[in-house]
PDB file of N, CA and C in Angstrom:
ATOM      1  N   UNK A   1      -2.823   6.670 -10.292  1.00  0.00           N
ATOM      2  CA  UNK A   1      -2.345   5.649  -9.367  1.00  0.00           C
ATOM      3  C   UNK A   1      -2.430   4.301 -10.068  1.00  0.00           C
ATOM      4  N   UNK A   2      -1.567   3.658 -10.241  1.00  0.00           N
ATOM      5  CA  UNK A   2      -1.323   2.723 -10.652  1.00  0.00           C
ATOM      6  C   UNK A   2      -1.629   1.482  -9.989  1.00  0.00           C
ATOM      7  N   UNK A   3      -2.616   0.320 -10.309  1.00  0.00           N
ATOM      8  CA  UNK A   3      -3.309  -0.286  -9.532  1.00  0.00           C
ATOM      9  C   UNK A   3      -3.866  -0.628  -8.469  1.00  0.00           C
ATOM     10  N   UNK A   4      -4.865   0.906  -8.551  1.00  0.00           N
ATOM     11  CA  UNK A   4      -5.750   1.688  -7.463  1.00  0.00           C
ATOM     12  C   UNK A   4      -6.500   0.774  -7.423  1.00  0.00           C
ATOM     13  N   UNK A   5      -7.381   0.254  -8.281  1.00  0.00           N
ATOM     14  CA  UNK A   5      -8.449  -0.641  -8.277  1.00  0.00           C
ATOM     15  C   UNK A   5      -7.635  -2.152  -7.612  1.00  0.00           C
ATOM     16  N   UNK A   6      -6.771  -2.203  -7.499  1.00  0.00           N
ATOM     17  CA  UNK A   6      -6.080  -3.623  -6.875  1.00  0.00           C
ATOM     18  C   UNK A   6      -6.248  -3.384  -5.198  1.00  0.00           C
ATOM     19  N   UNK A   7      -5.360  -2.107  -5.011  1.00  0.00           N
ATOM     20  CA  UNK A   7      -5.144  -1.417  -3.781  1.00  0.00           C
ATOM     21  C   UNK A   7      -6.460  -1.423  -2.764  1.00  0.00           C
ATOM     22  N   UNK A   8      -7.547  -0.695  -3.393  1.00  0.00           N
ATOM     23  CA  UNK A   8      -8.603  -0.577  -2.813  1.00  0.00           C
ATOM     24  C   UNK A   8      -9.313  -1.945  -2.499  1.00  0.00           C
ATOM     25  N   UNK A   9      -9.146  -2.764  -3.822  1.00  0.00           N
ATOM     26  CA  UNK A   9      -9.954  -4.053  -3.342  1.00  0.00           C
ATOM     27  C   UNK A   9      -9.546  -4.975  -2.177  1.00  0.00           C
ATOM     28  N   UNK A  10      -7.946  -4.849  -2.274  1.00  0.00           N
ATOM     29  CA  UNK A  10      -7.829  -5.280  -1.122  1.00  0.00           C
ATOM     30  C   UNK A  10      -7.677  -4.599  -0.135  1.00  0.00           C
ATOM     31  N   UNK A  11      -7.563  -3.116   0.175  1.00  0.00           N
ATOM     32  CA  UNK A  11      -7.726  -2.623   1.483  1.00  0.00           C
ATOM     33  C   UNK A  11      -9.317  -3.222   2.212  1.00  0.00           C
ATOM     34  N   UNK A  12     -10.379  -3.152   1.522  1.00  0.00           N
ATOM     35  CA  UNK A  12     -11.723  -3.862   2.053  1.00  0.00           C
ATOM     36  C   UNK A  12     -11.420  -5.169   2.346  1.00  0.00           C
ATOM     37  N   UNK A  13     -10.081  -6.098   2.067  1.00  0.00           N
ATOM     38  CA  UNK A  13     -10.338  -7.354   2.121  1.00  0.00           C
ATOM     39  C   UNK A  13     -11.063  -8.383   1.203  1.00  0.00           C
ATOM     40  N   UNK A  14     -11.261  -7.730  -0.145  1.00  0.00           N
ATOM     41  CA  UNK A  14     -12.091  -8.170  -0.859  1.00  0.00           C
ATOM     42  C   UNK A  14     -11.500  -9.376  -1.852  1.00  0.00           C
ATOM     43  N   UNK A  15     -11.945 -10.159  -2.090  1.00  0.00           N
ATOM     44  CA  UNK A  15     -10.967 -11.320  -3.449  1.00  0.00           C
ATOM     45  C   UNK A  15     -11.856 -10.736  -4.526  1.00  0.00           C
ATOM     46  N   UNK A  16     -11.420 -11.153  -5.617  1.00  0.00           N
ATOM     47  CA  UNK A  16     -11.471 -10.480  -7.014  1.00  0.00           C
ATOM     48  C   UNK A  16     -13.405 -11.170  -6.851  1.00  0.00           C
ATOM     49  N   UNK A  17     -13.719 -12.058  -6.975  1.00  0.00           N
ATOM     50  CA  UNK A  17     -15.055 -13.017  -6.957  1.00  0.00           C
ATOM     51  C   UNK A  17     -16.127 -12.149  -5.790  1.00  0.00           C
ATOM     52  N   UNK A  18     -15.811 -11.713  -4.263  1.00  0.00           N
ATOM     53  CA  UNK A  18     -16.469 -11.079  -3.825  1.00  0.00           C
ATOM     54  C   UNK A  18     -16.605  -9.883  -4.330  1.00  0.00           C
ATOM     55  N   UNK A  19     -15.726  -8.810  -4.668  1.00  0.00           N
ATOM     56  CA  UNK A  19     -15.771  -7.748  -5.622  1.00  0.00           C
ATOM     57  C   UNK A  19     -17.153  -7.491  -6.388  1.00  0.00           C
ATOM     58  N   UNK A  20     -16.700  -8.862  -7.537  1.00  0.00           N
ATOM     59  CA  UNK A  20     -17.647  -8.928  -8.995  1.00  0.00           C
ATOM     60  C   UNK A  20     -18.775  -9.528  -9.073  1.00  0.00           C
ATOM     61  N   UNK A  21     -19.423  -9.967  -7.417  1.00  0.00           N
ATOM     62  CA  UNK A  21     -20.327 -10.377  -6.933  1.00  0.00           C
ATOM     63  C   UNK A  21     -21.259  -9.101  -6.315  1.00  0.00           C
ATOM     64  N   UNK A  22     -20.631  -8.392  -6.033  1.00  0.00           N
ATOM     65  CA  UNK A  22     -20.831  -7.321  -4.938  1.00  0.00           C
ATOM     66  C   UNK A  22     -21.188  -5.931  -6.207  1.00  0.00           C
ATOM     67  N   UNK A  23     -20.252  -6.102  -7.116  1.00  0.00           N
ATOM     68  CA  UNK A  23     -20.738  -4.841  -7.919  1.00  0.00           C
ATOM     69  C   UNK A  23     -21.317  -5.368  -9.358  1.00  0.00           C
ATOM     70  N   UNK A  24     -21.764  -6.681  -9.298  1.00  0.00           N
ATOM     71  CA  UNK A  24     -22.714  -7.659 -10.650  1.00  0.00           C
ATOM     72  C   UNK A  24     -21.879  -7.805 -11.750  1.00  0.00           C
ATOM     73  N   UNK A  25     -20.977  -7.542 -11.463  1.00  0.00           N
ATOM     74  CA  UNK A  25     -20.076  -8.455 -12.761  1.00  0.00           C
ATOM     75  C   UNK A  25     -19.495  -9.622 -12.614  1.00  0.00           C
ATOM     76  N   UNK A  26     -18.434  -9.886 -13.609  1.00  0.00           N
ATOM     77  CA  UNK A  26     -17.483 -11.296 -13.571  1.00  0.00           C
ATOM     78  C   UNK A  26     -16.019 -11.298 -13.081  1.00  0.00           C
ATOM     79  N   UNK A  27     -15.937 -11.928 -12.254  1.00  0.00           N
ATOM     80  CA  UNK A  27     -14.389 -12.098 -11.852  1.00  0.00           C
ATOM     81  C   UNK A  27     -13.140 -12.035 -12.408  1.00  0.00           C
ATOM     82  N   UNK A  28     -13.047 -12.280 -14.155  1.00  0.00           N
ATOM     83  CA  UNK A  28     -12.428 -11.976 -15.011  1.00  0.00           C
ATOM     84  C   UNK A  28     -12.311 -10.976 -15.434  1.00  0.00           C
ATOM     85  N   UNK A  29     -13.745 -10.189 -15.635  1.00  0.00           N
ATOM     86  CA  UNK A  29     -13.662  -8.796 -16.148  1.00  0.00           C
ATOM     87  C   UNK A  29     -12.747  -7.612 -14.658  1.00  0.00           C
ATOM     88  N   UNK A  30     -13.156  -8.202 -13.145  1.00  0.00           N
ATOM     89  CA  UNK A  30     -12.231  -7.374 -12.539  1.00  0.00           C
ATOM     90  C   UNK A  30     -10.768  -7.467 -12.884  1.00  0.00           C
ATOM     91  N   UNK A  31     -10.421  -8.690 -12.631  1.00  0.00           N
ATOM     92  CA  UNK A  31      -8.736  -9.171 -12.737  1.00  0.00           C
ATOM     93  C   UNK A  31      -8.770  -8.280 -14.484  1.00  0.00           C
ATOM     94  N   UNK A  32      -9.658  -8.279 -15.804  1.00  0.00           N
ATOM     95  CA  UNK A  32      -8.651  -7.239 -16.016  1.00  0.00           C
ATOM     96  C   UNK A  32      -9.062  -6.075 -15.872  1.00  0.00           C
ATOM     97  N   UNK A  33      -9.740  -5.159 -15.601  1.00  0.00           N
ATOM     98  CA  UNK A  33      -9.565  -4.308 -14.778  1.00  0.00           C
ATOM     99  C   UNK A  33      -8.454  -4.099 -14.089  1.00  0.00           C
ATOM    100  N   UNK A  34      -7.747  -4.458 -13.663  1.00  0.00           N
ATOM    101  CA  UNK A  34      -7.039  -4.268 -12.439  1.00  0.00           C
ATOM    102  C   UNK A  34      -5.464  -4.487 -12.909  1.00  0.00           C
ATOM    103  N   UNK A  35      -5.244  -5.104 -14.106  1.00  0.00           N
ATOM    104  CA  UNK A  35      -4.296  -5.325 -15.083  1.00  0.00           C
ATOM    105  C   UNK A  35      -4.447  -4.198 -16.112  1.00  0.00           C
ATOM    106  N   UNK A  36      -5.738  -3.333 -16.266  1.00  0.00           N
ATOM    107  CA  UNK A  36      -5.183  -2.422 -17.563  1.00  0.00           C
ATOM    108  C   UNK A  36      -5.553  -2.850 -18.805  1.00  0.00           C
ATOM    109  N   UNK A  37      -6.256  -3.971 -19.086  1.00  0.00           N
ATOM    110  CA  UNK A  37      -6.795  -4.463 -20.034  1.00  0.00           C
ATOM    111  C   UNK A  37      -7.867  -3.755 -20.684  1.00  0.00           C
ATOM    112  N   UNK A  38      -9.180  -3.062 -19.615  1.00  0.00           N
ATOM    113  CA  UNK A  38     -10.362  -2.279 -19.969  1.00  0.00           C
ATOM    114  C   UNK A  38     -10.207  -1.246 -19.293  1.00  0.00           C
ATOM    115  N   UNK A  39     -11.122  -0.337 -19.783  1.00  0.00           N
ATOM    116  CA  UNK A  39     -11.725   1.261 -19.034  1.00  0.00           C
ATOM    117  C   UNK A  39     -13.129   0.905 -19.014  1.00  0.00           C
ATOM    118  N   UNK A  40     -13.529   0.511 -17.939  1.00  0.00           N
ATOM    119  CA  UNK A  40     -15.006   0.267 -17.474  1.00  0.00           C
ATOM    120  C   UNK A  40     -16.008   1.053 -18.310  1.00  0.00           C
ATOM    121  N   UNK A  41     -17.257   0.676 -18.188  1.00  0.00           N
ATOM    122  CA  UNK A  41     -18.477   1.795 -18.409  1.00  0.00           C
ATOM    123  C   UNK A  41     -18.213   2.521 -17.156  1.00  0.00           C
ATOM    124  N   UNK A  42     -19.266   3.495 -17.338  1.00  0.00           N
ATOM    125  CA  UNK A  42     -19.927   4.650 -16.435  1.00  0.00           C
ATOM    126  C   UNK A  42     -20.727   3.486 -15.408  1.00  0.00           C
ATOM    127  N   UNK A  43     -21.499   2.406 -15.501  1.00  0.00           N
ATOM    128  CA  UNK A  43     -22.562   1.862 -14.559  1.00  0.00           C
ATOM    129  C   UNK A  43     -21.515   0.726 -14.082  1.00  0.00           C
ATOM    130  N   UNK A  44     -20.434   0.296 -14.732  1.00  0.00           N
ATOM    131  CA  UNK A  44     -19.827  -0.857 -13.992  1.00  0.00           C
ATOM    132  C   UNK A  44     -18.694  -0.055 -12.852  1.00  0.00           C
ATOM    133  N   UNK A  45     -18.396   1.374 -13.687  1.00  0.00           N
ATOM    134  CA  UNK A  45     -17.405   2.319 -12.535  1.00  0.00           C
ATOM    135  C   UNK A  45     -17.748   2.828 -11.379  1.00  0.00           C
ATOM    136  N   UNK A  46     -19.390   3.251 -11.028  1.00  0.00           N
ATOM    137  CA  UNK A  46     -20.338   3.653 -10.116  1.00  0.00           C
ATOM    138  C   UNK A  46     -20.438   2.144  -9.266  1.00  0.00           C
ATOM    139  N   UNK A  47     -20.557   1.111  -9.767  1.00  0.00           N
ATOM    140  CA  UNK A  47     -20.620   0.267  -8.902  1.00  0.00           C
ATOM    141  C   UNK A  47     -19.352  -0.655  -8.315  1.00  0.00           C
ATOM    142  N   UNK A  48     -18.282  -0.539  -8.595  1.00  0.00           N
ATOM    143  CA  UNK A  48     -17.104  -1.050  -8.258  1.00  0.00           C
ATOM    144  C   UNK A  48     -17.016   0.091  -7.087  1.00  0.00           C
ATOM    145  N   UNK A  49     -16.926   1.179  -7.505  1.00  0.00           N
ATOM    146  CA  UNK A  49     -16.446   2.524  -6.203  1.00  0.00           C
ATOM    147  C   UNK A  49     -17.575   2.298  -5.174  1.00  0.00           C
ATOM    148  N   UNK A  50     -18.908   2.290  -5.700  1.00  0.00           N
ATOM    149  CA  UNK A  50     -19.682   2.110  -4.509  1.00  0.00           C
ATOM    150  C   UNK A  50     -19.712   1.100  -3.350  1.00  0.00           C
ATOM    151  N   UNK A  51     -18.732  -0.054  -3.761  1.00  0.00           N
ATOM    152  CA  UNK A  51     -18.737  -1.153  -3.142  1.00  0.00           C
ATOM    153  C   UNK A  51     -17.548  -1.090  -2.272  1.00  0.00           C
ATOM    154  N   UNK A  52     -16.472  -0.005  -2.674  1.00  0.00           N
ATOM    155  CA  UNK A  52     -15.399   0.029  -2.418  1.00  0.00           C
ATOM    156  C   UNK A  52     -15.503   1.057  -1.311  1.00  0.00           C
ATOM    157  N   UNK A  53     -16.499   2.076  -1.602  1.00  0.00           N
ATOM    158  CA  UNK A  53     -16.095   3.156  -0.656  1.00  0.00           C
ATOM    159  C   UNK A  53     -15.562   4.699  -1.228  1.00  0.00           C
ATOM    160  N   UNK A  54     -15.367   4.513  -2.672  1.00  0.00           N
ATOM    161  CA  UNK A  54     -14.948   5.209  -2.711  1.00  0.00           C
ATOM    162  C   UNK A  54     -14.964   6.204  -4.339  1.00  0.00           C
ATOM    163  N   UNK A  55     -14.920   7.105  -4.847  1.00  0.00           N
ATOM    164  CA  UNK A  55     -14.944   8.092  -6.368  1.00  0.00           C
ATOM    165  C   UNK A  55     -14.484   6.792  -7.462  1.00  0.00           C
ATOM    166  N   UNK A  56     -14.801   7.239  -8.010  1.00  0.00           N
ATOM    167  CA  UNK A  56     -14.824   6.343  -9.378  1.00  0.00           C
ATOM    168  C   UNK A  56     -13.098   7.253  -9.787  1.00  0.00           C
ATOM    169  N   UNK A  57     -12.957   8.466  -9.321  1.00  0.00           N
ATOM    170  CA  UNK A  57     -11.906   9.114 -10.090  1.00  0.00           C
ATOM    171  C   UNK A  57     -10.916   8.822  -9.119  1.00  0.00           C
ATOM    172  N   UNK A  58     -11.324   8.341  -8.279  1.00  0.00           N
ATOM    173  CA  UNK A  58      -9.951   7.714  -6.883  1.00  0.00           C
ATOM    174  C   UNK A  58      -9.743   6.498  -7.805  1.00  0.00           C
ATOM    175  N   UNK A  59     -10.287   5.644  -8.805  1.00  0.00           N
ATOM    176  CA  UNK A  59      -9.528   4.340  -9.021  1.00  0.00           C
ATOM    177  C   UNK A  59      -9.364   4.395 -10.701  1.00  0.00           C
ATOM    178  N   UNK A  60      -9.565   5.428 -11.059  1.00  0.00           N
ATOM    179  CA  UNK A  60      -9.698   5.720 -12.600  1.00  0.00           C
ATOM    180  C   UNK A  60      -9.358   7.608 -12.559  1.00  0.00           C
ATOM    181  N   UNK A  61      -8.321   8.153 -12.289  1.00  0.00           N
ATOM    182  CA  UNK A  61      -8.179   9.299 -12.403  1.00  0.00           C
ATOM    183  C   UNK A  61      -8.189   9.884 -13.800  1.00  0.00           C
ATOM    184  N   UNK A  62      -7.492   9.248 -14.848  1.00  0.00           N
ATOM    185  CA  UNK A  62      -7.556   9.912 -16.129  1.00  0.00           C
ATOM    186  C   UNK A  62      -8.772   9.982 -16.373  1.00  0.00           C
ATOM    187  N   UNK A  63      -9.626   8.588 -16.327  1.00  0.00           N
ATOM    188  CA  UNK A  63     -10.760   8.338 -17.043  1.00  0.00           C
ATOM    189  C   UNK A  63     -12.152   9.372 -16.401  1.00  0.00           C
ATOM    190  N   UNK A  64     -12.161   9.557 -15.206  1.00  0.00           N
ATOM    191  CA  UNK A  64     -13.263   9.981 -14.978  1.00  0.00           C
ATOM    192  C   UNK A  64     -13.012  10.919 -13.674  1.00  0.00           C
ATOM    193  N   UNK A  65     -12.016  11.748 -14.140  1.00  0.00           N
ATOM    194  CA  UNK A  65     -12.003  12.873 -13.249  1.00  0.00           C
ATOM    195  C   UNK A  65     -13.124  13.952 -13.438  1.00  0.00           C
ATOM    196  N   UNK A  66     -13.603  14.315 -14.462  1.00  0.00           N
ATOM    197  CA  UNK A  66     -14.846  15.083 -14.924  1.00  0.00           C
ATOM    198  C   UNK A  66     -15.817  14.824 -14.726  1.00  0.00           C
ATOM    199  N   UNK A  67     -16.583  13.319 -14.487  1.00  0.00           N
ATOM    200  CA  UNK A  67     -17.544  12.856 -14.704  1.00  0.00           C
ATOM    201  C   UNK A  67     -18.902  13.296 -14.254  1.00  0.00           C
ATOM    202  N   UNK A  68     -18.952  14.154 -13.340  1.00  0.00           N
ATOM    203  CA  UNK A  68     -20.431  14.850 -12.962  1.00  0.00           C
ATOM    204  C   UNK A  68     -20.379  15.738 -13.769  1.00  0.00           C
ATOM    205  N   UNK A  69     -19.929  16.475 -14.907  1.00  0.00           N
ATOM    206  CA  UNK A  69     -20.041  17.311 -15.644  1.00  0.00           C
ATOM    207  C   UNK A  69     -20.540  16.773 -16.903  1.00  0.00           C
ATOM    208  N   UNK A  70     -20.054  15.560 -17.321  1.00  0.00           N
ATOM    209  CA  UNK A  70     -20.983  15.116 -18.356  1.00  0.00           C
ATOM    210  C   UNK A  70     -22.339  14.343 -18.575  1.00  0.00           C
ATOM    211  N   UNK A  71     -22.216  13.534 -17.065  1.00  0.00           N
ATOM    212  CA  UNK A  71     -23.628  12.934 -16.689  1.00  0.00           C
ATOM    213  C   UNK A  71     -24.291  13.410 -15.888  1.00  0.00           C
ATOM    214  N   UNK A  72     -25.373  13.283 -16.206  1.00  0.00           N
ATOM    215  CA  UNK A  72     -26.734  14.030 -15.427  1.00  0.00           C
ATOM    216  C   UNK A  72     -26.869  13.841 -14.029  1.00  0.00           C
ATOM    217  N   UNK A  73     -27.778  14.606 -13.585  1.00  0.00           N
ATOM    218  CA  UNK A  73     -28.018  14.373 -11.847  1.00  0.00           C
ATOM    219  C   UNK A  73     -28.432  13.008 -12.233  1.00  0.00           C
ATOM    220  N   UNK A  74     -29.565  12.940 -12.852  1.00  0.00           N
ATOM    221  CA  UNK A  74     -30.817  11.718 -13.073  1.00  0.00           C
ATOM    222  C   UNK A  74     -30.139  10.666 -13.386  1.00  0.00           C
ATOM    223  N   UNK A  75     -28.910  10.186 -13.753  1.00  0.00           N
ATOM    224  CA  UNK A  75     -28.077   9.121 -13.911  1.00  0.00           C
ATOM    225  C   UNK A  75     -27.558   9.100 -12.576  1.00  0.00           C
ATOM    226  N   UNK A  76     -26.832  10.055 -12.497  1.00  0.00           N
ATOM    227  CA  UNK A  76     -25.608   9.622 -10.939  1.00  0.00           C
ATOM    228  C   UNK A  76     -26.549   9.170  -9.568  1.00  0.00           C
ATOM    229  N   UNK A  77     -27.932   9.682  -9.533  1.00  0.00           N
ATOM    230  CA  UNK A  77     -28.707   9.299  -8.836  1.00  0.00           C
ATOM    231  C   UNK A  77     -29.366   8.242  -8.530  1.00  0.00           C
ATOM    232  N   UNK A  78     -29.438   7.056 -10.029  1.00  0.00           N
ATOM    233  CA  UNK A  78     -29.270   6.259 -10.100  1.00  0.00           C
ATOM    234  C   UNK A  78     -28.611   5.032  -9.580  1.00  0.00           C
ATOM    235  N   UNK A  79     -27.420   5.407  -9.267  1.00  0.00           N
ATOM    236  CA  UNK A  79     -26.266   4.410  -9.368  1.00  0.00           C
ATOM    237  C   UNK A  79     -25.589   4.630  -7.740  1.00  0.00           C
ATOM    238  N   UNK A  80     -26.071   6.450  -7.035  1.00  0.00           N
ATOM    239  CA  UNK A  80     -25.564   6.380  -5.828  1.00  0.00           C
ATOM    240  C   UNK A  80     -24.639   7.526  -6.022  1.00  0.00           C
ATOM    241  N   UNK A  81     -24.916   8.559  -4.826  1.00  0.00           N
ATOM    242  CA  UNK A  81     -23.991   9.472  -5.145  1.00  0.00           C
ATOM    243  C   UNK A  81     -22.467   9.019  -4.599  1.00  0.00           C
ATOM    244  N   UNK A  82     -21.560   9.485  -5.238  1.00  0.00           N
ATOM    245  CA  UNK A  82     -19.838   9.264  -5.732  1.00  0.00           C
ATOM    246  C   UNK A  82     -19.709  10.411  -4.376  1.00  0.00           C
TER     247      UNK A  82
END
């Protein structure tokens, strides 16, 4: 899906600044995000979805459709189950 991470942020109503407030990053790093510029970490992808509501593989399907298969319980537990 092609700017899922746009879609979602604003279905919550969210501006790019509440977002990157909400999941501890920078407002720049969402906007690019959301342009295609980066492929997040694993801890900045757990916390954008968690804020959102929603799988990390709902806003990043290529990237992390697998992802409980390569990271541990003891990580994902961490961050909040997906």
């Amino acid at each position: 899906m092609d700017n899922a991470l746009r879609f979602f942020r604003k279905k919550e109503g969210l501006t790019l600044q509440q977002l990157a407030d909400r999941a501890a990053t920078s407002k720049s790093y969402i906007w690019e995000l959301e342009n295609s510029r980066h492929i997040p970490g694993l801890h900045v992808a757990y916390s954008i979805a968690a804020v959102l509501g929603v799988k990390t593989s709902d806003i990043w399907p290529e990237n992390f459709n697998n992802t409980q298969r390569s990271v541990g319980k003891k990580q994902l537990s961490a961050v909040g189950e997906l």
